[in-house]
C-alpha atoms as a PDB file:
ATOM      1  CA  UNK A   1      20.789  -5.084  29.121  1.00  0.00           C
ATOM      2  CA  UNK A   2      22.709  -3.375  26.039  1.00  0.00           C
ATOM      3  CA  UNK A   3      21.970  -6.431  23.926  1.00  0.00           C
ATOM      4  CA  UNK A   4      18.154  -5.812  24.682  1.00  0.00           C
ATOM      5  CA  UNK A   5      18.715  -2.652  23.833  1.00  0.00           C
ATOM      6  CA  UNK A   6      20.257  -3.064  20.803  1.00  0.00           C
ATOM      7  CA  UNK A   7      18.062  -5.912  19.622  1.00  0.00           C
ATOM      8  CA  UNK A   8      14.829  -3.834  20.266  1.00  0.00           C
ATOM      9  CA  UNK A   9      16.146  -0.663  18.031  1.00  0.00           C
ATOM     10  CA  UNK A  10      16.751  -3.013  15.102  1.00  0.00           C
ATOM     11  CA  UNK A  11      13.450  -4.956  15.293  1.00  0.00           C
ATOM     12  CA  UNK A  12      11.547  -1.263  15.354  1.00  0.00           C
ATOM     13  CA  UNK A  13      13.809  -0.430  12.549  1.00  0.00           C
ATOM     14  CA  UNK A  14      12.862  -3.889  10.784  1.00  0.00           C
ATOM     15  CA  UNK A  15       9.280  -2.909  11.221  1.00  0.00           C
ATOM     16  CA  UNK A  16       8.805   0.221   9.572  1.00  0.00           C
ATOM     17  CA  UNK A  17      10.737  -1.143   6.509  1.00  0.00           C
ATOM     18  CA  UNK A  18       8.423  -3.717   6.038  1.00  0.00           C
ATOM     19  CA  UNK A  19       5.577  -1.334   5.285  1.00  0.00           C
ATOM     20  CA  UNK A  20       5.010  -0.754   1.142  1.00  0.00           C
ATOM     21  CA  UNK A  21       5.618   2.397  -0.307  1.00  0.00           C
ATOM     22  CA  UNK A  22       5.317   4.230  -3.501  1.00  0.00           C
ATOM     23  CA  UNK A  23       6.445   7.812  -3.730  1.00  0.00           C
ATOM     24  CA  UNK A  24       4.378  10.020  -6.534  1.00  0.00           C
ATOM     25  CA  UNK A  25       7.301  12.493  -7.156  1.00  0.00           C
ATOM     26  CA  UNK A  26       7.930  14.150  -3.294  1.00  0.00           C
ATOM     27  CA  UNK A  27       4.639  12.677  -1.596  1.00  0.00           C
ATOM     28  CA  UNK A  28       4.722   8.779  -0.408  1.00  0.00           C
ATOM     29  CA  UNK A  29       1.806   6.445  -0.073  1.00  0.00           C
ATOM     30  CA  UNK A  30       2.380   3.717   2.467  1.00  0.00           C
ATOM     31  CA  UNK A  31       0.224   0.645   3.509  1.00  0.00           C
ATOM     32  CA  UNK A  32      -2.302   1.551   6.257  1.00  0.00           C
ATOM     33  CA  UNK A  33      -2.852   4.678   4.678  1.00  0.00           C
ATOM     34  CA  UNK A  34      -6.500   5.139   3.537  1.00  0.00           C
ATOM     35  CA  UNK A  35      -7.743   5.763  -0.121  1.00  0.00           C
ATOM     36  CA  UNK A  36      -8.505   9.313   0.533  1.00  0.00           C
ATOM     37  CA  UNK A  37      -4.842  10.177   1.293  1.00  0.00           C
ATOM     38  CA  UNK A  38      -4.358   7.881  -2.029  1.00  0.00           C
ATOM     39  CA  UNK A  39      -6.563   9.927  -3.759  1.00  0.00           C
ATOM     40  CA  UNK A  40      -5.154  13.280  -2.437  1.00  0.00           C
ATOM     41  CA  UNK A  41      -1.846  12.347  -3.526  1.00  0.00           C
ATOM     42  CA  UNK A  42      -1.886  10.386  -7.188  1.00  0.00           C
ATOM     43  CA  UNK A  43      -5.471  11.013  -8.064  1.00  0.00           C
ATOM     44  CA  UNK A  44      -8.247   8.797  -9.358  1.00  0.00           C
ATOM     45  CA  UNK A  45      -7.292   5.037 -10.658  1.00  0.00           C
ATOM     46  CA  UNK A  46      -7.233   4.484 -14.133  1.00  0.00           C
ATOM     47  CA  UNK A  47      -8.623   1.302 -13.243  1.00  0.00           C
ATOM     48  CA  UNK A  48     -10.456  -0.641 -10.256  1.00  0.00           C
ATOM     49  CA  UNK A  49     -10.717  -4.672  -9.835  1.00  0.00           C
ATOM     50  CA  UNK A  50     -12.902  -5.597  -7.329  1.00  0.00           C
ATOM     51  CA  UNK A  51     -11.513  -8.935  -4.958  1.00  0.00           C
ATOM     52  CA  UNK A  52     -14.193 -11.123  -4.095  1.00  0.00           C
ATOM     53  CA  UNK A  53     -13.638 -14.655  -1.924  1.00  0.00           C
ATOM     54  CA  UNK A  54     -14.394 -17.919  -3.537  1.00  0.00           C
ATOM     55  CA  UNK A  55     -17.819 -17.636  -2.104  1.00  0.00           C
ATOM     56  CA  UNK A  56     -18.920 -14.112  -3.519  1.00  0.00           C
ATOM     57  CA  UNK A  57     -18.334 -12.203  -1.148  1.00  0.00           C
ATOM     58  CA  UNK A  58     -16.118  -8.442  -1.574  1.00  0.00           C
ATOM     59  CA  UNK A  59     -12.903  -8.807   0.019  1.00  0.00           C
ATOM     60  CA  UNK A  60     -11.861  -5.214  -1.193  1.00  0.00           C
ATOM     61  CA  UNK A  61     -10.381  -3.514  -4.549  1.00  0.00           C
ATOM     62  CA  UNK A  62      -7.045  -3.432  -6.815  1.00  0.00           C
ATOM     63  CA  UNK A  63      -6.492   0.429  -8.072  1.00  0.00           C
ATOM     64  CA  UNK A  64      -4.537   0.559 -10.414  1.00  0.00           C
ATOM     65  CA  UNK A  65      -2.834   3.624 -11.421  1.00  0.00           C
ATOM     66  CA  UNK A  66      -0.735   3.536 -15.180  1.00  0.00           C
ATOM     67  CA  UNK A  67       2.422   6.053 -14.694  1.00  0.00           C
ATOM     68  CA  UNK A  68       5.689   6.603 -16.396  1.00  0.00           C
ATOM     69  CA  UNK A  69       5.496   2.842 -18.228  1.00  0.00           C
ATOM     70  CA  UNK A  70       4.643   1.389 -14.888  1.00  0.00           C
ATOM     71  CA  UNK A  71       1.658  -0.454 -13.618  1.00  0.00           C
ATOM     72  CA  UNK A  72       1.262   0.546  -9.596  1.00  0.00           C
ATOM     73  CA  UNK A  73      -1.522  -1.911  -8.100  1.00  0.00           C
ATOM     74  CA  UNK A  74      -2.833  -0.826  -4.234  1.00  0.00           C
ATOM     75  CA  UNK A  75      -4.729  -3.319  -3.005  1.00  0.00           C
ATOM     76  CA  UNK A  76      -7.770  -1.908  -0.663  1.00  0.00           C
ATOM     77  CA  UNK A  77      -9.076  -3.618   2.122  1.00  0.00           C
ATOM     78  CA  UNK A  78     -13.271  -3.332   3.077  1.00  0.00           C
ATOM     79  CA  UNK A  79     -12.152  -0.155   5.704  1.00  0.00           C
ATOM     80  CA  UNK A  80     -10.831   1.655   2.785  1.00  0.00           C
ATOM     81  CA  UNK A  81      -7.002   1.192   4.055  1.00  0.00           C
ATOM     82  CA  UNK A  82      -4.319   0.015   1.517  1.00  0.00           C
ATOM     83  CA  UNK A  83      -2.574  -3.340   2.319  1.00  0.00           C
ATOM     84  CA  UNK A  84      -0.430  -3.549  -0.264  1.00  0.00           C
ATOM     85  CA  UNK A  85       1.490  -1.696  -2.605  1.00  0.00           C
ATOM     86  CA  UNK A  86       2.979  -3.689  -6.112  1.00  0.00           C
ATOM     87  CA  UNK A  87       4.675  -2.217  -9.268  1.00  0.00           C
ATOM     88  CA  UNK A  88       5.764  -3.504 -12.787  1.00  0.00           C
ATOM     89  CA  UNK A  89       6.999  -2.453 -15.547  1.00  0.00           C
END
């Protein structure tokens, strides 16, 4: 029973570091939250790629936001929720 325990506290634990973050100085964006929050937080992107399928079709958006020699991409799903979260120098 302790080894159940134990071994469901570290997979919740796994979880919620699996989740992308950025932090614009004391406020963090994670994936799931929605563009409005992203918005709110780091303002509008200096640039937006739309994604489209190899049939057309609008599979959602890069924004990409230029900040302290860094290029921060969210990717945007059709519901408006960030699924990921990538950053380069």
């Amino acid at each position: 029973m302790r080894k159940t325990a134990v071994f469901l506290a570290l997979m919740l634990a796994a979880g919620t570091a699996l989740a992308d973050t950025y932090a614009f100085g004391n406020r963090v964006i994670s994936s799931g939250d929605s563009i409005g929050r992203l918005v709110e937080i780091a303002g509008k992107p200096d640039l937006v790629t739309p994604l489209e399928n190899e049939y057309g079709a609008r599979e959602g958006e890069n924004w990409t936001y230029l900040r302290d020699g860094k290029t921060i991409v969210f990717t945007i799903d059709t519901r408006g929720k960030i699924i990921r979260i990538t950053e380069s120098r």
